[in-house]
Protein backbone atom coordinates (compact mmCIF):
# COMPACT_ATOMS: atom_id res chain seq x y z
CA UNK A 1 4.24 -23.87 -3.92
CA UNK A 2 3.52 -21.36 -6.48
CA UNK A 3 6.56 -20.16 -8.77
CA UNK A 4 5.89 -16.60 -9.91
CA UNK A 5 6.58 -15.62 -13.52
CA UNK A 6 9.18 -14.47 -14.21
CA UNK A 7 9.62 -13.97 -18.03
CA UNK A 8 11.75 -10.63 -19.04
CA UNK A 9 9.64 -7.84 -21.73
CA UNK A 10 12.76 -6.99 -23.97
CA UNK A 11 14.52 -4.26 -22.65
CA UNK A 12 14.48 -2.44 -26.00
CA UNK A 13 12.83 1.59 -26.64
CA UNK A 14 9.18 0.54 -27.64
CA UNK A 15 6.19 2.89 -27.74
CA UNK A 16 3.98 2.60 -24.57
CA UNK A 17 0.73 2.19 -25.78
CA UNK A 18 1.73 -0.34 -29.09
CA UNK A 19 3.62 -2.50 -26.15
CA UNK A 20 0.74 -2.30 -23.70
CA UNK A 21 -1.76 -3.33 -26.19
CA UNK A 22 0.12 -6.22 -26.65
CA UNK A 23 -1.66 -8.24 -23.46
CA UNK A 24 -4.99 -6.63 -23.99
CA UNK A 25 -7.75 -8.87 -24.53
CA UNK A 26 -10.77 -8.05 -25.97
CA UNK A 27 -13.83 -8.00 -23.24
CA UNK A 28 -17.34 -6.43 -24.51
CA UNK A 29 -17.14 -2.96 -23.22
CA UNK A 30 -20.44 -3.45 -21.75
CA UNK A 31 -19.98 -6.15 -19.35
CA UNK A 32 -16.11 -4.54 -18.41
CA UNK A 33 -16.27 -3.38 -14.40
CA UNK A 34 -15.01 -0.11 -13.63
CA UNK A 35 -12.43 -0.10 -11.00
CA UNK A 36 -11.78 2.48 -8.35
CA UNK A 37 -8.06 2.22 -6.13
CA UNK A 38 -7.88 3.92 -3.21
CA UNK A 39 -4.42 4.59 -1.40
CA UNK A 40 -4.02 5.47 1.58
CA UNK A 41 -0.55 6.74 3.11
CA UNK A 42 1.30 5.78 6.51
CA UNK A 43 -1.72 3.33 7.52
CA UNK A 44 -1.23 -0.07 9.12
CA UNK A 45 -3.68 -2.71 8.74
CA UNK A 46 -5.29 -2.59 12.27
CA UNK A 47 -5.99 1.59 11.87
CA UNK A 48 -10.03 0.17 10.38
CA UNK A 49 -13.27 -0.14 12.35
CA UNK A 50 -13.46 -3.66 10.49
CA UNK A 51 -9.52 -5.10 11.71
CA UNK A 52 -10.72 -4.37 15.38
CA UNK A 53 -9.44 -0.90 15.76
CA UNK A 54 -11.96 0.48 19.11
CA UNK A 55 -11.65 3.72 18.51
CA UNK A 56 -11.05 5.05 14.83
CA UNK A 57 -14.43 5.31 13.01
CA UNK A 58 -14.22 4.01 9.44
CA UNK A 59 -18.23 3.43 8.66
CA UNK A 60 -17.82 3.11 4.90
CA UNK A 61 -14.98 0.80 4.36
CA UNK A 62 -16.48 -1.32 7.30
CA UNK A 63 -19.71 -1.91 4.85
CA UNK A 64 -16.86 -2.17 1.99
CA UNK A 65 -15.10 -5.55 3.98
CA UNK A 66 -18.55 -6.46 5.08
CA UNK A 67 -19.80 -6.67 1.39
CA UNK A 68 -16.49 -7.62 0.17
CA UNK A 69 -13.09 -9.12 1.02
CA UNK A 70 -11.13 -8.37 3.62
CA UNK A 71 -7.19 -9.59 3.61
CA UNK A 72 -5.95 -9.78 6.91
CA UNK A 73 -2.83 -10.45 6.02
CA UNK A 74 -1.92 -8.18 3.37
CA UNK A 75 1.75 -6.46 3.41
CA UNK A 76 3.65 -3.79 1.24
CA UNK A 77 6.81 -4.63 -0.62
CA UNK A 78 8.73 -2.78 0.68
CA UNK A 79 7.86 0.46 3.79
CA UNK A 80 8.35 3.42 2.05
CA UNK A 81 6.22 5.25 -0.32
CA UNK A 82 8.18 5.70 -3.72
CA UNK A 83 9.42 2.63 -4.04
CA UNK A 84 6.11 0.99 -2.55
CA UNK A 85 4.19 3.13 -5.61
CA UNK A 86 6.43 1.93 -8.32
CA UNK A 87 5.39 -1.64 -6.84
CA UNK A 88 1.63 -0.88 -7.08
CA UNK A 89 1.42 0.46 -10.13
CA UNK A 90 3.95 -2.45 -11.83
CA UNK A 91 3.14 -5.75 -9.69
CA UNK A 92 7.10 -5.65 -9.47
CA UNK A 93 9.76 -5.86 -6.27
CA UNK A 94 11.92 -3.30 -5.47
CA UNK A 95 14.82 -5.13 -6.79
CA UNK A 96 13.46 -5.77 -10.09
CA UNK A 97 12.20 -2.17 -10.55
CA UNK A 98 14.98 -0.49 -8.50
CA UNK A 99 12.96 3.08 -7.81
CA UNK A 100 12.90 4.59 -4.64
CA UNK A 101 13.98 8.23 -3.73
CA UNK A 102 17.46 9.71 -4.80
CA UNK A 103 17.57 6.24 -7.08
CA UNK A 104 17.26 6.43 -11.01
CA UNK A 105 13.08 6.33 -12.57
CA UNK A 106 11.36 2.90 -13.10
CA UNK A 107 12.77 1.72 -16.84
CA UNK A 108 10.09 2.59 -19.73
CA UNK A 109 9.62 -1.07 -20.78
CA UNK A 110 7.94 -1.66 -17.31
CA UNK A 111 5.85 1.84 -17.42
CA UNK A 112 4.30 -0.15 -20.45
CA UNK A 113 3.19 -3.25 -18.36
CA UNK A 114 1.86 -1.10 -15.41
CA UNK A 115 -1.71 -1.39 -14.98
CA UNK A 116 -2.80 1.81 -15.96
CA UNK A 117 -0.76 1.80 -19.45
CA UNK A 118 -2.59 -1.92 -19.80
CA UNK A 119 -6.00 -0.95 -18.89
CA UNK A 120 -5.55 2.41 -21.19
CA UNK A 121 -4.60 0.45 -24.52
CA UNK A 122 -7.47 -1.68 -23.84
CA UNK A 123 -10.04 0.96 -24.18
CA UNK A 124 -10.12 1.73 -20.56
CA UNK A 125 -10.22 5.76 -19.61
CA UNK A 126 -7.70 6.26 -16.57
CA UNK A 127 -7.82 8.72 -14.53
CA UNK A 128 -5.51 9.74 -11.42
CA UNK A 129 -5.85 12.46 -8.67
CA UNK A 130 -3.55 12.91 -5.16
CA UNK A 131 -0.10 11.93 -4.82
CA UNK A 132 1.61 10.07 -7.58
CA UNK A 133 4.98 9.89 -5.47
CA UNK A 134 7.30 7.84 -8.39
CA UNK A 135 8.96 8.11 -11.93
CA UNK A 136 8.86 6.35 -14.75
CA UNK A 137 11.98 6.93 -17.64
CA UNK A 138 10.39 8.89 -20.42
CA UNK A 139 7.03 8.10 -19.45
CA UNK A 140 5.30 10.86 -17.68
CA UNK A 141 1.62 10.49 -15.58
CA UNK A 142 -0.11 11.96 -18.76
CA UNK A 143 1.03 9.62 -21.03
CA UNK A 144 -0.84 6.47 -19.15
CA UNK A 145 -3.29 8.57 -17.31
CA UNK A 146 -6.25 9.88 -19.51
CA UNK A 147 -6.71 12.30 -16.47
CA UNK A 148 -4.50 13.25 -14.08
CA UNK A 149 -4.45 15.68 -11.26
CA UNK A 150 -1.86 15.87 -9.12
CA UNK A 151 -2.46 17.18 -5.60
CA UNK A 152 -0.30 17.16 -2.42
CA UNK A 153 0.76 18.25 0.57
CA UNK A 154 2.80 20.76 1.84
CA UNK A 155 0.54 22.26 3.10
CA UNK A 156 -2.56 20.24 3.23
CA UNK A 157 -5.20 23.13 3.47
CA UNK A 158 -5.01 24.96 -0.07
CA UNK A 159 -6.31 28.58 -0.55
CA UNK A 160 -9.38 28.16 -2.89
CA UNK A 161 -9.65 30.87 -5.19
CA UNK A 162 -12.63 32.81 -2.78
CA UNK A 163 -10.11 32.97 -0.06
CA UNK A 164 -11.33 29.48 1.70
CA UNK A 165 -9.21 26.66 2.68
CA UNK A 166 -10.23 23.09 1.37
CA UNK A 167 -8.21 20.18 2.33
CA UNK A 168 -6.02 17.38 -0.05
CA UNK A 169 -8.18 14.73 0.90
CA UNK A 170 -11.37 16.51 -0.32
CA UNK A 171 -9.83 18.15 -2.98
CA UNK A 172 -9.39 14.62 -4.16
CA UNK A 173 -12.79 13.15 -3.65
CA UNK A 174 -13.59 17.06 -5.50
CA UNK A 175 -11.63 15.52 -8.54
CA UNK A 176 -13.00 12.12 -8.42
CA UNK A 177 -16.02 13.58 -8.91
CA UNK A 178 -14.80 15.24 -12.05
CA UNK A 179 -13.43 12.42 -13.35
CA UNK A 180 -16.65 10.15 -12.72
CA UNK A 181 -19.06 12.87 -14.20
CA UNK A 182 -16.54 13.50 -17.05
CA UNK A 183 -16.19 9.61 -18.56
CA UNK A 184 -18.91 8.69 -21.40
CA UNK A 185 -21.36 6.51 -20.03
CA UNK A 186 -20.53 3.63 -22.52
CA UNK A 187 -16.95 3.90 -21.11
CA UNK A 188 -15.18 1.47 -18.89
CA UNK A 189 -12.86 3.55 -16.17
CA UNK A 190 -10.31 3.08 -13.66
CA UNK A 191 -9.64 5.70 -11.28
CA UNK A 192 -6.65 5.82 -8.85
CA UNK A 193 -7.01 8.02 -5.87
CA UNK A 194 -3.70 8.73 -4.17
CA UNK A 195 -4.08 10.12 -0.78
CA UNK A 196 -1.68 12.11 0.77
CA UNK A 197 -3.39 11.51 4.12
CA UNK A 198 -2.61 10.41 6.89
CA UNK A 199 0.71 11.56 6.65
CA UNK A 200 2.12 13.96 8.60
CA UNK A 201 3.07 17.47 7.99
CA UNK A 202 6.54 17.19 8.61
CA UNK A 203 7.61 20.87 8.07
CA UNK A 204 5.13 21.76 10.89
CA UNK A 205 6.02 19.77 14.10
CA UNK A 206 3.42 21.62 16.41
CA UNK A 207 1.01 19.40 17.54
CA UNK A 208 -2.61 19.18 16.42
CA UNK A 209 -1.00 20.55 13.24
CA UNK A 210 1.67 17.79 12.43
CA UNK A 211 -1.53 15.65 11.25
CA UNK A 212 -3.87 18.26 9.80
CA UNK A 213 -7.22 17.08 9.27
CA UNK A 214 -10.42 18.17 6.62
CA UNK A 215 -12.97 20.26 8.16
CA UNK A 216 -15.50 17.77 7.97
CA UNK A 217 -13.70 15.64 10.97
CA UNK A 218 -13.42 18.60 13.22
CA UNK A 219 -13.98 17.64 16.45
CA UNK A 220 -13.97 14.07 16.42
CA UNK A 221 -12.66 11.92 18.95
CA UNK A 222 -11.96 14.80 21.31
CA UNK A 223 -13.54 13.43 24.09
CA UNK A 224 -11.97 10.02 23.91
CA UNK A 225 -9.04 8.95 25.85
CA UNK A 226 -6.04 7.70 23.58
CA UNK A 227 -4.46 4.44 25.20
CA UNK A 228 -1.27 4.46 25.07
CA UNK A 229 1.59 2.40 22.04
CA UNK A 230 0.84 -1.43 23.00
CA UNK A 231 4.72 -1.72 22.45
CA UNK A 232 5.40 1.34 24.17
CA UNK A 233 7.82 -0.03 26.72
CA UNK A 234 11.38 0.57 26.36
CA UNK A 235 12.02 -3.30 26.71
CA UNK A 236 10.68 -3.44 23.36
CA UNK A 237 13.27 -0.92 21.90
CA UNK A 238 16.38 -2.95 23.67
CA UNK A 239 15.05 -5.82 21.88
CA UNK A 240 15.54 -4.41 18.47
CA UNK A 241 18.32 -4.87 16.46
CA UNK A 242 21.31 -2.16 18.38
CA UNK A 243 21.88 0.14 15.41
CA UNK A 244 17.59 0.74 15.24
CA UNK A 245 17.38 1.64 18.50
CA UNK A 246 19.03 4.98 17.86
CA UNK A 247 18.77 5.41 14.25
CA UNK A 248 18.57 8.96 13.85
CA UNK A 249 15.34 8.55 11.31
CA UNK A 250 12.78 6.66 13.16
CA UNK A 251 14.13 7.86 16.85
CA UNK A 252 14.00 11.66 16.04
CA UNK A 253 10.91 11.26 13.96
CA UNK A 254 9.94 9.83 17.57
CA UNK A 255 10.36 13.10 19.50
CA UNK A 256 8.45 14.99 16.81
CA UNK A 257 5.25 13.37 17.73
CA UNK A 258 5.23 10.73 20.13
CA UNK A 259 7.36 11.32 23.14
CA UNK A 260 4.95 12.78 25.74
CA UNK A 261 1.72 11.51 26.57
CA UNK A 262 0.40 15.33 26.05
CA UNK A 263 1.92 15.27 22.43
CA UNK A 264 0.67 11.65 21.35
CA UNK A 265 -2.87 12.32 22.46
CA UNK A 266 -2.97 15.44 20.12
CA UNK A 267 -1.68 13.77 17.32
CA UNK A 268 -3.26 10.78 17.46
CA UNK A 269 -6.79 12.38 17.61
CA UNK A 270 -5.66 14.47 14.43
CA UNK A 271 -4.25 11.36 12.54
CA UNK A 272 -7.82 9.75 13.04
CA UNK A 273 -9.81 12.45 11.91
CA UNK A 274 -7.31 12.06 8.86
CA UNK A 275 -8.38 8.68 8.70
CA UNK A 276 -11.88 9.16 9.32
CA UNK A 277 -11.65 12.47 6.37
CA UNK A 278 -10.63 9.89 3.80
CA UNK A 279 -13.76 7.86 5.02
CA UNK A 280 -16.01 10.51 4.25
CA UNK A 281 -14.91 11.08 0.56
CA UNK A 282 -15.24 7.37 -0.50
CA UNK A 283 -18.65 7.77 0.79
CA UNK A 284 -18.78 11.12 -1.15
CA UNK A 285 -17.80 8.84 -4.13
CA UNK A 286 -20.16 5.97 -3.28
CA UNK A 287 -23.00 8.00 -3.58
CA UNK A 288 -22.27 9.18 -6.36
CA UNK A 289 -21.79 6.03 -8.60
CA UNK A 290 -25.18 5.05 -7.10
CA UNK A 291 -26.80 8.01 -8.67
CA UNK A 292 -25.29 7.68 -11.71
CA UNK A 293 -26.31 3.74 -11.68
CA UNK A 294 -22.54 2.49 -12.14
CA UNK A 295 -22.54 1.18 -8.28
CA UNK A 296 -23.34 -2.47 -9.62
CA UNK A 297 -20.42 -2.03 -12.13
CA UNK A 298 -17.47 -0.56 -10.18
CA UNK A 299 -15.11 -2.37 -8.30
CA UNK A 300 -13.36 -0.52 -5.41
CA UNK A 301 -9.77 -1.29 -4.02
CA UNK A 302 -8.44 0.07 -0.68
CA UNK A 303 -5.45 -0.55 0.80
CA UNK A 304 -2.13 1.57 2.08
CA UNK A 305 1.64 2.28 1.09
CA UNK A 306 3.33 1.22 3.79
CA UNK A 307 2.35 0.28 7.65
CA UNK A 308 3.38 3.03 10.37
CA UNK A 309 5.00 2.53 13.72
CA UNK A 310 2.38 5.20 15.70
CA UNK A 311 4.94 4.61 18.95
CA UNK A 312 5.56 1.62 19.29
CA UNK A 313 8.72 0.21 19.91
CA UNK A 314 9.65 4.05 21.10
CA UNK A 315 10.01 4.82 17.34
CA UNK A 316 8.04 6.66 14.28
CA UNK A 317 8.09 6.25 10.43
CA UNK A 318 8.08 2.86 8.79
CA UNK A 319 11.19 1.58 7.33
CA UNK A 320 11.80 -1.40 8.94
CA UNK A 321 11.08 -5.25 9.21
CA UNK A 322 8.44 -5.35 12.21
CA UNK A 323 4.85 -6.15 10.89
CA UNK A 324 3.76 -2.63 12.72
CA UNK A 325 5.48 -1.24 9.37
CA UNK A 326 4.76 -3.46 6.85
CA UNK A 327 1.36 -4.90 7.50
CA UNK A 328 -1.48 -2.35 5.36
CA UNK A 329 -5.15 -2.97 4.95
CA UNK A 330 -6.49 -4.45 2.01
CA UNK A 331 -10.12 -4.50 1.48
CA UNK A 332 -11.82 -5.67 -2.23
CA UNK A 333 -15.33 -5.13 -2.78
CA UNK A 334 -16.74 -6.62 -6.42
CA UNK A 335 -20.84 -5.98 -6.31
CA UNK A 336 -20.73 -9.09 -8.82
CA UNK A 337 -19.34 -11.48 -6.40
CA UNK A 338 -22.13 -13.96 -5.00
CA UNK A 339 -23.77 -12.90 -1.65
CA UNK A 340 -22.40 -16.16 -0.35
CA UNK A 341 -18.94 -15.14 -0.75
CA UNK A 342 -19.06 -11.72 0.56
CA UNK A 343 -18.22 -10.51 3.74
CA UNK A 344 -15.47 -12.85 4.38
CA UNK A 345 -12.10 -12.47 5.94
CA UNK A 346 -8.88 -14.04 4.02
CA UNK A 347 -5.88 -15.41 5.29
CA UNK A 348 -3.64 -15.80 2.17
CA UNK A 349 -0.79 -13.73 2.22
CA UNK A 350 -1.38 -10.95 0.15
CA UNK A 351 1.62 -8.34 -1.43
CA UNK A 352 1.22 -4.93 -2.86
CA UNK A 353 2.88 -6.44 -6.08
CA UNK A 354 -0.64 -7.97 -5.95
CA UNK A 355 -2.62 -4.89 -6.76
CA UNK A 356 -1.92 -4.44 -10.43
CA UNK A 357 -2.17 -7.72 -11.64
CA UNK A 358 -5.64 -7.62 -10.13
CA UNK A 359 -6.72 -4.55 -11.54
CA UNK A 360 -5.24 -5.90 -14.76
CA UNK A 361 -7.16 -9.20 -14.19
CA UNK A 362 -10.60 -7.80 -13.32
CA UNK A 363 -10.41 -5.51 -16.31
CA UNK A 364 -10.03 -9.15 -18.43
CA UNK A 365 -6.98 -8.55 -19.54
CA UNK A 366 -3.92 -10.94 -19.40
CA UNK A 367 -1.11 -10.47 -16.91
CA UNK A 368 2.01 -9.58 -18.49
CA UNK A 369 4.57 -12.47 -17.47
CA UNK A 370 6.93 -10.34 -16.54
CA UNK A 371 4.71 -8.95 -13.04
CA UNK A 372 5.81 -11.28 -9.93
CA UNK A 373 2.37 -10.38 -8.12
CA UNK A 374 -0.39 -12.38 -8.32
CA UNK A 375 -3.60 -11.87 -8.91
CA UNK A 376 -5.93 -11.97 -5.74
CA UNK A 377 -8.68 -12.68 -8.15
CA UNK A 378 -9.18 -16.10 -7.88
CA UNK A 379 -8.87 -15.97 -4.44
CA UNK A 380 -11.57 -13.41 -4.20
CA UNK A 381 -13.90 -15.61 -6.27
CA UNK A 382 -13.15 -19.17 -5.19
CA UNK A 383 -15.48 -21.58 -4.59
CA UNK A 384 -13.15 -24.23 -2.83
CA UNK A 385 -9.57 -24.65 -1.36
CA UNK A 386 -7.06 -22.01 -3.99
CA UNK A 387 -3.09 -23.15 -4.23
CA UNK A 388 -1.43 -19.89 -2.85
CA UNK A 389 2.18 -18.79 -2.00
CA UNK A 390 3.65 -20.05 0.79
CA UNK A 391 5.92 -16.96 1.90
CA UNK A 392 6.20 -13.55 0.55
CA UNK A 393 9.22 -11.15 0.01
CA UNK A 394 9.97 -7.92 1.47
CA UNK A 395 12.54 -5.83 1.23
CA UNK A 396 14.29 -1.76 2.04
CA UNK A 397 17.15 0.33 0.79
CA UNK A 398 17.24 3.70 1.21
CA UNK A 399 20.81 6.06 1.97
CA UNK A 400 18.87 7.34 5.20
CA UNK A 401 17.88 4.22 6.77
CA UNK A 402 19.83 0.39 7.35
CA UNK A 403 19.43 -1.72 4.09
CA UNK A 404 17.35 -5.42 4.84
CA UNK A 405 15.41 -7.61 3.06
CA UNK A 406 13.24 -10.76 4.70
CA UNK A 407 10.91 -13.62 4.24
CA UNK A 408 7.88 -14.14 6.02
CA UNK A 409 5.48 -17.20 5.92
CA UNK A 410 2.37 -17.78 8.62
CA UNK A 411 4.84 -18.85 10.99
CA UNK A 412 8.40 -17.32 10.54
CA UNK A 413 9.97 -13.99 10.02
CA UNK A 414 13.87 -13.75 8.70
CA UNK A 415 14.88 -10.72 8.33
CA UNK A 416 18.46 -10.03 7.10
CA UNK A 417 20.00 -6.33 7.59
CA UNK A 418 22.91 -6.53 5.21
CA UNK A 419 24.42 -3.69 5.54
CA UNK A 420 25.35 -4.09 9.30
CA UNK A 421 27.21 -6.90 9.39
CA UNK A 422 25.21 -8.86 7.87
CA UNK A 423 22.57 -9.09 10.81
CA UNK A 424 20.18 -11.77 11.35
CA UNK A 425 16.71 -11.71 12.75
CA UNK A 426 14.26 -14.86 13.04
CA UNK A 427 11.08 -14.75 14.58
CA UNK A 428 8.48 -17.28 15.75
CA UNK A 429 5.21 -15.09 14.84
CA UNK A 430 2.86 -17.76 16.43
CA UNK A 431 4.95 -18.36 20.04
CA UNK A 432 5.94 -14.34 19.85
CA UNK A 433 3.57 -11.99 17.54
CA UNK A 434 5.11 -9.11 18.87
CA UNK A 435 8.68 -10.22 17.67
CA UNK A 436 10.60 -9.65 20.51
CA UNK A 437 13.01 -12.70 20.72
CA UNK A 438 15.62 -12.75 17.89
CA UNK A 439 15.76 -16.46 17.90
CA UNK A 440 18.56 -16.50 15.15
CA UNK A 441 21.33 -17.77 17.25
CA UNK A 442 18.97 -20.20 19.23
CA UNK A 443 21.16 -23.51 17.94
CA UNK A 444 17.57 -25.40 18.38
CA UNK A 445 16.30 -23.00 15.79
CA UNK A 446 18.81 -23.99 13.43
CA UNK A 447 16.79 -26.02 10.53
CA UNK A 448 14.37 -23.32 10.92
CA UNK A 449 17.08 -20.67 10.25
CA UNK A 450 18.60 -22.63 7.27
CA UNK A 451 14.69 -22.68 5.83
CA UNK A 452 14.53 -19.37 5.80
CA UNK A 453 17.75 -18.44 4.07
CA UNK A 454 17.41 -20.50 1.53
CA UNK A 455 13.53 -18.94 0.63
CA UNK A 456 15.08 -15.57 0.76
CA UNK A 457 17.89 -16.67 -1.91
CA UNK A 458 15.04 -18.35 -4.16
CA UNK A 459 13.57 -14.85 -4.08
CA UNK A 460 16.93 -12.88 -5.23
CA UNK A 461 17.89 -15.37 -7.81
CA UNK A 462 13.86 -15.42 -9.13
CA UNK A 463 14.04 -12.10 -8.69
CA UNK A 464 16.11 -10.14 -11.44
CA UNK A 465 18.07 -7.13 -10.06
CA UNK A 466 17.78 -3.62 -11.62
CA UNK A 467 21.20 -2.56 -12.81
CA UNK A 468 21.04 0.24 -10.10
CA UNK A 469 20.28 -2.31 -7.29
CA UNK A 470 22.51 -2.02 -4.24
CA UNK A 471 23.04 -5.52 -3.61
């Protein structure tokens, strides 16, 4: 079993850059990758042509998980988007960074072990474009971004300046652009690109607009029938916990978009042209290294902020402990790794606190001891058998939605919502992948049970709670 590090960085006011360059290592400029992270938002992992999805069309991250890495089993930190950000940009839980809406900003001292701070002391250029979605105390987006361009919804088709609409998601393959043609060609970069898409609209319920699309998707999938939520029977509702069945959140959020087979087909057409739009602009972007001959050079990172329920289980949103929430696609394509090890699918369990130690190890820098991701590096690059966790942590508190946090390995699921009660679910995810029997009272699951709690508590002692942490 691996133990994560857990080593504190002084809590005390230091300068950003001076405490980032701390962990740099020297690496010749020339032979440093670029790196390219794209985010997508509201996507589950099986919403990709390459995890078996039969309708959505995804040709360019296919060939991405063809010539790379794909993780199957690859899981946010926690389902919710400014808390999950915080995560991805400091390899940190929730309850060691303690940022998520109406709480208090992620403390400096960890704004200077993110991955762009890192990568920026050590020479890199960083650039940022789309949503940025979280706070850092004192430490604003220009001060670890070299470029930053904030773009996002609300609405999603901006006026251009001839009168034209143009759409977030091209508007940030517009400014990735920039920011590629912009960086001096003896310059290593990393680029984050933050895409609002594919989430919905939710000051415009009409369907067809709830999701809008880019222009350059118009059309698509119009002809094809939309099956219906796997888990779309009510039985699967009555076998959640009681107080989710109702919970005003994910159950109204329900009626906005999913509730008649009229309204889902609409808006699940327009939430894969989303998908599809964001396609388009890494292929936009693609090209474009090519041409400028850094295609050889630059690593790209895809992967989402949180999983989304589309339906099933007779609910929307995220929020909760079901893998339909917290499962996200994670594809890693290095054109330095060795044609023999391309193209394969992993099974490691992979976290979001994952992502910025990797982008901090690919860059050749050291990983700051105080992350608790790991580095999917050496998995990516392995040429036998790699010791790897055996669980991973996840976790949710937010004033709208019940408070939980669980542990998950390749065969069990506890899930503990604490604030209601506390209340216990346990899952057998090879017996029952769709997690409908709450086996936590089953007496013959009791060693199991007793496992499980005790993995969770290594986790919130290893763990250290922010001072603004609920519980």
């Amino acid at each position: 079993m691996i133990r994560h590090r857990i080593t504190l960085v002084p809590l005390a006011a230091i300068l950003l850059v001076s405490a980032a360059a701390r962990f740099a290592v020297a690496v010749e400029p020339d032979k440093r990758p670029n790196i390219i992270f794209f985010l997508t938002d509201d996507q589950r992992n099986d919403t990709l042509g390459c995890t078996g999805h039969p309708i959505v069309k995804t040709p360019t991250i296919d060939r991405l998980a063809a010539e790379g890495v794909l993780f199957e089993n690859s899981f946010c930190q926690v389902p919710i988007c400014a808390a999950n950000r915080a995560t991805l940009f400091t390899g940190l839980s929730l309850r060691t960074h303690g940022h998520n809406f109406g709480e208090p900003p992620v403390a400096k001292t960890y704004a200077a072990t993110s991955y762009p701070a890192l990568l920026k002391a050590a020479g890199y250029r960083t650039g940022f474009a789309g949503k940025y979605g979280m706070r850092f105390d004192k430490v604003g987006a220009k001060d670890i971004f070299d470029f930053y361009t904030p773009i996002n919804r609300n609405p999603y088709l901006k006026k251009m300046p001839d009168g034209s609409k143009r759409h977030e998601t091209d508007l940030c393959g517009d400014a990735a652009v920039e920011f590629i043609k912009s960086t001096p060609a003896d310059t290593p970069f990393c680029l984050s690109i933050s895409f609002n898409a594919s989430h919905a609209e939710d000051g415009d319920r009409r369907p067809g607009f709830h999701f809008q699309w880019p222009e350059s998707t118009d059309g698509m999938y119009e002809d094809v029938e939309m099956p219906a939520p796997r888990l779309g029977n009510e039985r699967y509702r009555k076998a959640m916990p009681p107080f989710l069945q109702e919970d005003g959140l994910s159950r109204g959020r329900f009626f906005w978009r999913w509730d008649t087979p009229e309204k889902y087909e609409t808006n699940m057409r327009a939430y894969f042209r989303m998908l599809s739009g964001i396609d388009n602009v890494i292929a936009r972007v693609q090209e474009l290294l090519k041409e400028k001959g850094l295609d050889q050079n630059t690593i790209i990172i895809y992967t989402g902020d949180n999983g989304y329920m589309m339906g099933d289980r007779g609910i929307a949103g995220k929020w909760n402990h079901y893998e339909q929430s917290v499962r996200v696609p994670l594809v890693v394509y290095d054109p330095r790794l060795a044609k023999n090890k391309r193209g394969r699918v992993l099974k490691e369990l992979a976290s979001s606190m994952d992502i910025a130690p990797t982008i901090v190890d690919y860059a050749g820098l050291k990983v700051p001891s105080v992350v608790q991701g790991l580095s999917l590096v050496p998995l990516i690059q392995a040429d036998q058998h790699v010791e790897w966790r055996e669980d991973i942590f996840c976790e949710h508190y937010f004033n709208r939605y019940p408070d939980w946090h669980s542990v998950r390995n390749d065969r069990h699921k506890y899930a503990v919502y604490y604030d209601n009660g506390p209340y216990e679910c346990l899952y057998d995810l090879q017996e029952d992948p769709d997690e409908f029997t709450n086996l936590a009272a089953d007496p013959q699951q009791a060693a199991t049970l007793a496992k499980m709690r005790k993995r969770l508590e290594w986790y919130r002692e290893a763990y250290p709670a922010a001072k603004q942490e609920k519980k």
